[in-house]
Protein backbone atom coordinates (compact mmCIF):
# COMPACT_ATOMS: atom_id res chain seq x y z
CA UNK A 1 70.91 195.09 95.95
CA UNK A 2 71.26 191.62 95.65
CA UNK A 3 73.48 189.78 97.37
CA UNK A 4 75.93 188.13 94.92
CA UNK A 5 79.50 188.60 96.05
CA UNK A 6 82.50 186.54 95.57
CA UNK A 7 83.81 183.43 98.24
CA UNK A 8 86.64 184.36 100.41
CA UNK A 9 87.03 180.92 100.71
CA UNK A 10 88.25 180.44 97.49
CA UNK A 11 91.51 182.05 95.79
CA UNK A 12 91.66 184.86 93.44
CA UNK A 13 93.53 183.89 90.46
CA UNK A 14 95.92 186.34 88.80
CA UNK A 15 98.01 186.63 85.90
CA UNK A 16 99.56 188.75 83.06
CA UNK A 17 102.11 189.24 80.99
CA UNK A 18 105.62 190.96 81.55
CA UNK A 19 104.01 194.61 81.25
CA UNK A 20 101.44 193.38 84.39
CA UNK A 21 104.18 192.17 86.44
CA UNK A 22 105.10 194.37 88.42
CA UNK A 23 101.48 196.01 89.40
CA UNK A 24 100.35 192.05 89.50
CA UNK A 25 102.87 191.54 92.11
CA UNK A 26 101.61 194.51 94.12
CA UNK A 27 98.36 193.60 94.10
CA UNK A 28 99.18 190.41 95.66
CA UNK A 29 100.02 192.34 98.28
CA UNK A 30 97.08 193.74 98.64
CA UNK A 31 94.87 191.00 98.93
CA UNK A 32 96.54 188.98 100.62
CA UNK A 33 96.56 191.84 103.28
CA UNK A 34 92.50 191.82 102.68
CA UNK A 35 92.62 187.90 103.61
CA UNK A 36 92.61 186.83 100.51
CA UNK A 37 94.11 183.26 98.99
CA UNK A 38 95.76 184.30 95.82
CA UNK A 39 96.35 181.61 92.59
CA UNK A 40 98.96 183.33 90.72
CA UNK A 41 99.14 181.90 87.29
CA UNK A 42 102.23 184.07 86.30
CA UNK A 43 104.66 185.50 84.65
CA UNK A 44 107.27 185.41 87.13
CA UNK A 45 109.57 188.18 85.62
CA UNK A 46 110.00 191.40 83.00
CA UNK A 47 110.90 188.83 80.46
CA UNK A 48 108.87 188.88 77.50
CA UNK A 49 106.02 186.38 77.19
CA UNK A 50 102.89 185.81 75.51
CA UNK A 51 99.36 186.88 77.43
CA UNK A 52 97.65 183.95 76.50
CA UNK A 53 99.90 181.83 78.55
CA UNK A 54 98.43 183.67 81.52
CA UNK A 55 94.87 184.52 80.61
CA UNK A 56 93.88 180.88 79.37
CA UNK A 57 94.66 179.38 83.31
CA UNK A 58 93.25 182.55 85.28
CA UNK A 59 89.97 182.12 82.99
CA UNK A 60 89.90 178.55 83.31
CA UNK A 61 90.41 178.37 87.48
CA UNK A 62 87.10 181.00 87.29
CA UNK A 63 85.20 179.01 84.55
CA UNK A 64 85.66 175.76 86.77
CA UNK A 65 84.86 177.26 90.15
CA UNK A 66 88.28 176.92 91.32
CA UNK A 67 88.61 180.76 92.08
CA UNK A 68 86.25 183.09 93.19
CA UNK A 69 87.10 185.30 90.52
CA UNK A 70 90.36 186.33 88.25
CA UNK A 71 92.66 189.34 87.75
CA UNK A 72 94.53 189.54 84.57
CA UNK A 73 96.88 192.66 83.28
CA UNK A 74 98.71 193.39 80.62
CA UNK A 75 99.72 196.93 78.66
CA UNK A 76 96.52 197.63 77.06
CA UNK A 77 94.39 194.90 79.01
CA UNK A 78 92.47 194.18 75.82
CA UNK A 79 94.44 191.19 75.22
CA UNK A 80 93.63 189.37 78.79
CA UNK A 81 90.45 190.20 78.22
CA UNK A 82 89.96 189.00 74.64
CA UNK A 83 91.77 185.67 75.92
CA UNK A 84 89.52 185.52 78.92
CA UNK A 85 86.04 185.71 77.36
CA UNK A 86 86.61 183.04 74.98
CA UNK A 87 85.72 180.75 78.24
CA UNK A 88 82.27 179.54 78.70
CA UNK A 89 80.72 181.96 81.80
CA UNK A 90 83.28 184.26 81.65
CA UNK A 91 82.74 187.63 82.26
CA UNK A 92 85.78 189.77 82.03
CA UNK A 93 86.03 193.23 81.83
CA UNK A 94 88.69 196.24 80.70
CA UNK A 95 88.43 198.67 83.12
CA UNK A 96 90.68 201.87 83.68
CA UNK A 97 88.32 203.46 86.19
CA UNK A 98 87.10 203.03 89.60
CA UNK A 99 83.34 203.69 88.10
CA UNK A 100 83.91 200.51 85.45
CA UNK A 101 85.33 198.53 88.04
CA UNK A 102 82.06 199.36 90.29
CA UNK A 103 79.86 198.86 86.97
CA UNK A 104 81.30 196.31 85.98
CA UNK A 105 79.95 193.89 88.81
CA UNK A 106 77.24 196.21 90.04
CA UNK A 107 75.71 195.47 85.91
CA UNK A 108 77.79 192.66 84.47
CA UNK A 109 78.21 190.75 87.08
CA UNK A 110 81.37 190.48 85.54
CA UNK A 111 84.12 187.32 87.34
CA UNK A 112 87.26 188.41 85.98
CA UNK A 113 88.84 192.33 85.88
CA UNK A 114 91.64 193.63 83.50
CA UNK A 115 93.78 196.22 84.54
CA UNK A 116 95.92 197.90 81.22
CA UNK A 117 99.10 198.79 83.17
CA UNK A 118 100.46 201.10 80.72
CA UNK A 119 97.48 203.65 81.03
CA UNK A 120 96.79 203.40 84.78
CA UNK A 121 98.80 204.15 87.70
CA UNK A 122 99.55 201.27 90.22
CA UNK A 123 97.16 203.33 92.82
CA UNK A 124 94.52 203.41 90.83
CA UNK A 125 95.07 200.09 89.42
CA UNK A 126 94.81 198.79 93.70
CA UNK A 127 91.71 200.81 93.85
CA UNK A 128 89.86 199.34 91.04
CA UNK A 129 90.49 195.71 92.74
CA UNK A 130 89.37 196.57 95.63
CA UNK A 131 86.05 198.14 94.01
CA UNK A 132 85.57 195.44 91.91
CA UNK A 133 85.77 193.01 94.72
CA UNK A 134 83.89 195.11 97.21
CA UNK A 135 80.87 195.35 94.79
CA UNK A 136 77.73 193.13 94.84
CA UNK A 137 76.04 192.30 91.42
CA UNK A 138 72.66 194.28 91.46
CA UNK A 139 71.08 191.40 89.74
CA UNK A 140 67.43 192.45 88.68
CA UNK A 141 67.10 193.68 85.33
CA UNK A 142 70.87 193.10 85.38
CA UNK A 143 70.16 189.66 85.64
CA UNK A 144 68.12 189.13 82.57
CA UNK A 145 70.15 190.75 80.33
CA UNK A 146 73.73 188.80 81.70
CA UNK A 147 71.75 185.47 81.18
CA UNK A 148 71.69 186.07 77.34
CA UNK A 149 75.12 186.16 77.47
């Protein structure tokens, strides 16, 4: 395994919209209890907003170095991500598993994970974060094929 990991020294950006925000504000928690920095890029509330308004600042902090890498959740997560991958070098990946979370660096290197809150529970949700952060990019043949990106 190669050994391509994120930089504690920099902040994990977060974000979502009003479905994330309570399992966004949770997983604060948790890494800042893993030593962490966190960025968090919003919503502060249940009120209604749109995901974009999160995404697009998470995605940026990543695409500009500024993070180590992002979080982003919303109901389905497909709208984070959608947002998200429309910035040059990112990477970010709908997961609902502990196995895509884990694949998801391990073979994309992916830098940024969604979580859809409405189809995972909060545990499993914390799990997936801390897989995804725990995992090294394999690189290798991995490598080549995330270049032609």
């Amino acid at each position: 395994m190669s050994n391509i990991t994120f930089n504690k020294q920099l902040p994990i950006a977060i974000g979502g919209d009003h479905a994330g925000f309570e399992y966004k504000e949770e997983i604060i928690k948790i890494l800042i209890s893993a030593g962490w920095l966190v960025n968090d890029k919003g919503t502060y509330s249940l009120d209604s907003v749109d995901y974009p308004d999160f995404a697009h600042p998470v995605a940026l902090m990543v695409e500009e170095g500024n993070a180590a890498a992002g979080i982003l959740i919303c109901g389905s997560g497909n709208g984070v991500a959608m947002t998200a991958n429309k910035h040059h070098g990112i990477r970010a990946a709908l997961c609902w598993t502990e196995e895509l979370a884990s694949l998801a660096r391990q073979h994309n290197n992916a830098n940024i994970l969604c979580i859809p809150a409405r189809f995972v529970s909060l545990s499993l949700a914390e799990k997936m974060v801390t897989t995804f952060l725990e995992t090294l990019f394999e690189g290798g043949r991995h490598e080549r094929r995330v270049d032609k990106i």
